[in-house]
C-alpha atoms as a PDB file:
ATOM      1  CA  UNK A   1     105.760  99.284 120.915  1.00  0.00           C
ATOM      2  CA  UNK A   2     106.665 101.792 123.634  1.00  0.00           C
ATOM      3  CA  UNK A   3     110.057 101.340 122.992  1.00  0.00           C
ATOM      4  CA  UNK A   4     110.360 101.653 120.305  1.00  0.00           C
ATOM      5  CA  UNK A   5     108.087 105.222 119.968  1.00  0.00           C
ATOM      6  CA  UNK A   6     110.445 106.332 122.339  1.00  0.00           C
ATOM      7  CA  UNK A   7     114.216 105.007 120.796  1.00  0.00           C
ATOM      8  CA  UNK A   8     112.739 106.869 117.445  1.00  0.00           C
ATOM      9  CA  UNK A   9     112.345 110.381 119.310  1.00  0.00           C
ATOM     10  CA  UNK A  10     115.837 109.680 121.232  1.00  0.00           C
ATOM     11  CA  UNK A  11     117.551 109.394 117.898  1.00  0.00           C
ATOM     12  CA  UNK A  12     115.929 112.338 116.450  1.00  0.00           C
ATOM     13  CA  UNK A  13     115.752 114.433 119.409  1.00  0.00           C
ATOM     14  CA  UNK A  14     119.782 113.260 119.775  1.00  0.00           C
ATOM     15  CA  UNK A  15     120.106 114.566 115.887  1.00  0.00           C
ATOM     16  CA  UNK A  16     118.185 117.519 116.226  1.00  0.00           C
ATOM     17  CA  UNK A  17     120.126 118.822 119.183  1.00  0.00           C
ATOM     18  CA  UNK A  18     123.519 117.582 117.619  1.00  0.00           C
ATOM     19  CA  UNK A  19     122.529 120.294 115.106  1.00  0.00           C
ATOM     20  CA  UNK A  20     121.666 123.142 116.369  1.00  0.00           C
ATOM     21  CA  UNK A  21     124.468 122.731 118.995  1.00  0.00           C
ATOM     22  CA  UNK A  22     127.069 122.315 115.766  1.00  0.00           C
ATOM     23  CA  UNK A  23     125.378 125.489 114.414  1.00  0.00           C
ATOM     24  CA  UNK A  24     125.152 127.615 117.147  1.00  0.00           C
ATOM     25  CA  UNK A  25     129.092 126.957 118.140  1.00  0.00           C
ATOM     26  CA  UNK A  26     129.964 127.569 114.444  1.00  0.00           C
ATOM     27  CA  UNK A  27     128.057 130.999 114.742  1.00  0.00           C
ATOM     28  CA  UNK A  28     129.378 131.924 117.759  1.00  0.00           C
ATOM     29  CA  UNK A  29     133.283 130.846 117.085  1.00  0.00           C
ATOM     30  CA  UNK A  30     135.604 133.988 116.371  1.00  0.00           C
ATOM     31  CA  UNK A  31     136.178 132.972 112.743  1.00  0.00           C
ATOM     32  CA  UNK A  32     136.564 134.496 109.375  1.00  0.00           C
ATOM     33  CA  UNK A  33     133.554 133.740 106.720  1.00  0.00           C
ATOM     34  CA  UNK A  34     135.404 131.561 104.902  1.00  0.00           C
ATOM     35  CA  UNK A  35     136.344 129.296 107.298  1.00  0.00           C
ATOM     36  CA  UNK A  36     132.684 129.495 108.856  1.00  0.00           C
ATOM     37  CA  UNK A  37     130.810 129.012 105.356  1.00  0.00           C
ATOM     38  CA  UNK A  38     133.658 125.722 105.517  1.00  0.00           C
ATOM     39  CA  UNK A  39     132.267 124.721 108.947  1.00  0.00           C
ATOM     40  CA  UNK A  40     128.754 124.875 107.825  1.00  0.00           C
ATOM     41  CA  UNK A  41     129.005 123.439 104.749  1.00  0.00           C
ATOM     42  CA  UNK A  42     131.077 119.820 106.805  1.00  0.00           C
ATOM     43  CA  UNK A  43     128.476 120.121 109.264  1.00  0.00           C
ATOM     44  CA  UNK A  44     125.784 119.946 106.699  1.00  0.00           C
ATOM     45  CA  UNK A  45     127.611 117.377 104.960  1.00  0.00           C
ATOM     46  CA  UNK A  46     127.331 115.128 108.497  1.00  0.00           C
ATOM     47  CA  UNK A  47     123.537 115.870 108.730  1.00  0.00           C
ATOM     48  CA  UNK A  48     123.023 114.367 105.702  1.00  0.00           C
ATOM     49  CA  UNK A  49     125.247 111.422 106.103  1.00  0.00           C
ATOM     50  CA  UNK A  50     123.768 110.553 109.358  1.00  0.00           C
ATOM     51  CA  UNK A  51     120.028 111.559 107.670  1.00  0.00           C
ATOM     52  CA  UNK A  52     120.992 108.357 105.366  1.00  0.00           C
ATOM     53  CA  UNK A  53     121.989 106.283 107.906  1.00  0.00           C
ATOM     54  CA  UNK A  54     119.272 106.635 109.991  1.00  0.00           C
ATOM     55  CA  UNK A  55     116.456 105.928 106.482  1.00  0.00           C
ATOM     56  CA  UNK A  56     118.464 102.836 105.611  1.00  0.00           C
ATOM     57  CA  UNK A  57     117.855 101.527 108.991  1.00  0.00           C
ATOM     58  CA  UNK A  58     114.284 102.319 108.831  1.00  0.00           C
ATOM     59  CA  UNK A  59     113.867 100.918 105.295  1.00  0.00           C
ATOM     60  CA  UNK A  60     115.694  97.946 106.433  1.00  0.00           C
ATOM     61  CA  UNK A  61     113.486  97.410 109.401  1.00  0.00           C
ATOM     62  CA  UNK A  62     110.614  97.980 107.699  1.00  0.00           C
ATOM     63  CA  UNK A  63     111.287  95.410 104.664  1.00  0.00           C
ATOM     64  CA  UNK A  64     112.053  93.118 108.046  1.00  0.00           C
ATOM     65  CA  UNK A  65     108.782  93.754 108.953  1.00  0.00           C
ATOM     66  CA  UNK A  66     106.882  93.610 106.173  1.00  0.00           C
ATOM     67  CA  UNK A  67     108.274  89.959 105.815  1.00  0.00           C
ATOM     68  CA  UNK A  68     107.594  89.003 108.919  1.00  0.00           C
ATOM     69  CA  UNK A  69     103.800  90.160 108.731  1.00  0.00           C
ATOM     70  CA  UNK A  70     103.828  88.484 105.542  1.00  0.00           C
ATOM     71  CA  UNK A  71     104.726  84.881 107.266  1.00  0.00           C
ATOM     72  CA  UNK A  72     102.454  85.453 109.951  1.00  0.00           C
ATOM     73  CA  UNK A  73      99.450  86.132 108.083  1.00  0.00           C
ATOM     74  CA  UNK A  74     100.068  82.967 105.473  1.00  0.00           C
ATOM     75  CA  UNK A  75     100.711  81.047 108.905  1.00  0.00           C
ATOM     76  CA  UNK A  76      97.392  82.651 109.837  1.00  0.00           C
ATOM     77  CA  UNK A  77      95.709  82.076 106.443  1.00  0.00           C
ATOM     78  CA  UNK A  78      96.491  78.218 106.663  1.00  0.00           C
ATOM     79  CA  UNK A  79      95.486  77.724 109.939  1.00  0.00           C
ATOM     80  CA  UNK A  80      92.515  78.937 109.408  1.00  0.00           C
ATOM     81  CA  UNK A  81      92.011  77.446 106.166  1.00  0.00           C
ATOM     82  CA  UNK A  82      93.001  73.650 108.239  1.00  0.00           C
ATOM     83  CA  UNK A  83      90.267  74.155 110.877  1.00  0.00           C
ATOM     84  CA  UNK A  84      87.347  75.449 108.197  1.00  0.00           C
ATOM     85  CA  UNK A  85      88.696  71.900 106.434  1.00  0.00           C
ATOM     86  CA  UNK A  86      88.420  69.974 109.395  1.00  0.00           C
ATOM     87  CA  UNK A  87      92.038  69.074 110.248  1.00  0.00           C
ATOM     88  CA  UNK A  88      92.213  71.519 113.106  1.00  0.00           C
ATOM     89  CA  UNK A  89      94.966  73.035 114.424  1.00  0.00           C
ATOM     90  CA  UNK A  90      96.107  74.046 117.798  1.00  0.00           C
ATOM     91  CA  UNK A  91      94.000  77.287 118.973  1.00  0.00           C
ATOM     92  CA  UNK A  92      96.879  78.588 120.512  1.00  0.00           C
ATOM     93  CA  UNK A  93      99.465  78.550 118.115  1.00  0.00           C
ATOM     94  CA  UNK A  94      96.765  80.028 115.691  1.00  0.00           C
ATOM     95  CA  UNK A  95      96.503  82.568 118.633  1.00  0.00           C
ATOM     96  CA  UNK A  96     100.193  83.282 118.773  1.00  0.00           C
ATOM     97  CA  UNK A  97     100.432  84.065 115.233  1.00  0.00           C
ATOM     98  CA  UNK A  98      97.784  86.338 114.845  1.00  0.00           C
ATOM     99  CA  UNK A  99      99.045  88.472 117.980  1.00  0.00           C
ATOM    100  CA  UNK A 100     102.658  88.312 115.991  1.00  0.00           C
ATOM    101  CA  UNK A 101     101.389  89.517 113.468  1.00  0.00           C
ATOM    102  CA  UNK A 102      98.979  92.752 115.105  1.00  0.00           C
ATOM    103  CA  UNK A 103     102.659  93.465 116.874  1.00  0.00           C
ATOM    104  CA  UNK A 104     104.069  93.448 113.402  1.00  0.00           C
ATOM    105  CA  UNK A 105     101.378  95.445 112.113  1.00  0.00           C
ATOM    106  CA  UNK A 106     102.281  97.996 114.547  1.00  0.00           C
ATOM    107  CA  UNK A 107     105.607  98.360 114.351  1.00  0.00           C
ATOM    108  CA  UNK A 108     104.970  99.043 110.830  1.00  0.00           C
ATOM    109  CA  UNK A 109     102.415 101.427 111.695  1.00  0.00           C
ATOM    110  CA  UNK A 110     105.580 103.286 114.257  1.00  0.00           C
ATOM    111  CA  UNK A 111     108.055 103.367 111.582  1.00  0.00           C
ATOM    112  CA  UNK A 112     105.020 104.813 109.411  1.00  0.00           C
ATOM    113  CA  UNK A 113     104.634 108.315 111.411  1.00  0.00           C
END
């Protein structure tokens, strides 16, 4: 969970500091305003490329998520369901999925903020 808190303000402490160094060397470059408003305007161009890049990853990890949670808690459901009926089930598989699934919850949580 750590981790992961900390890869997600790398990457946008990484972006954030690709961009203002991209703007403050286009503002400080000995260049005519045309080719600076050019400059700016591909710069901006790869901010916004890389701002997609980085939501499709999150929106793809967070459908991942969400599925897994999903399994875990039907996994959870049953289990419980089998010992209330009598069958039983081992405690700590039923143990292992419901800490799966408080990681997954999480993690979904992370990508949340």
């Amino acid at each position: 969970m750590a981790n992961s808190t900390r890869t997600k303000d790398l990457v946008f402490g990484a972006l954030f500091g690709s961009v203002v160094g991209a703007v403050t060397a286009l503002l400080f470059a000995p260049k005519s305003g045309k080719e600076l408003r050019s400059d700016i305007a591909a710069q901006a161009a790869n901010v916004s490329e890389k701002t997609q890049e980085i939501a499709r990853t999150v929106g793809e990890k967070t459908t991942e998520l969400v599925g897994k949670a999903k399994e875990v808690t039907l996994n959870a459901a049953e289990g419980i369901r089998s010992i209330k009926s009598g069958e039983g089930q081992i405690p700590g598989k039923l143990a292992a999925e419901e800490i799966a699934a408080s990681e997954a919850a999480q993690d979904l949580v992370i990508l949340g903020k």
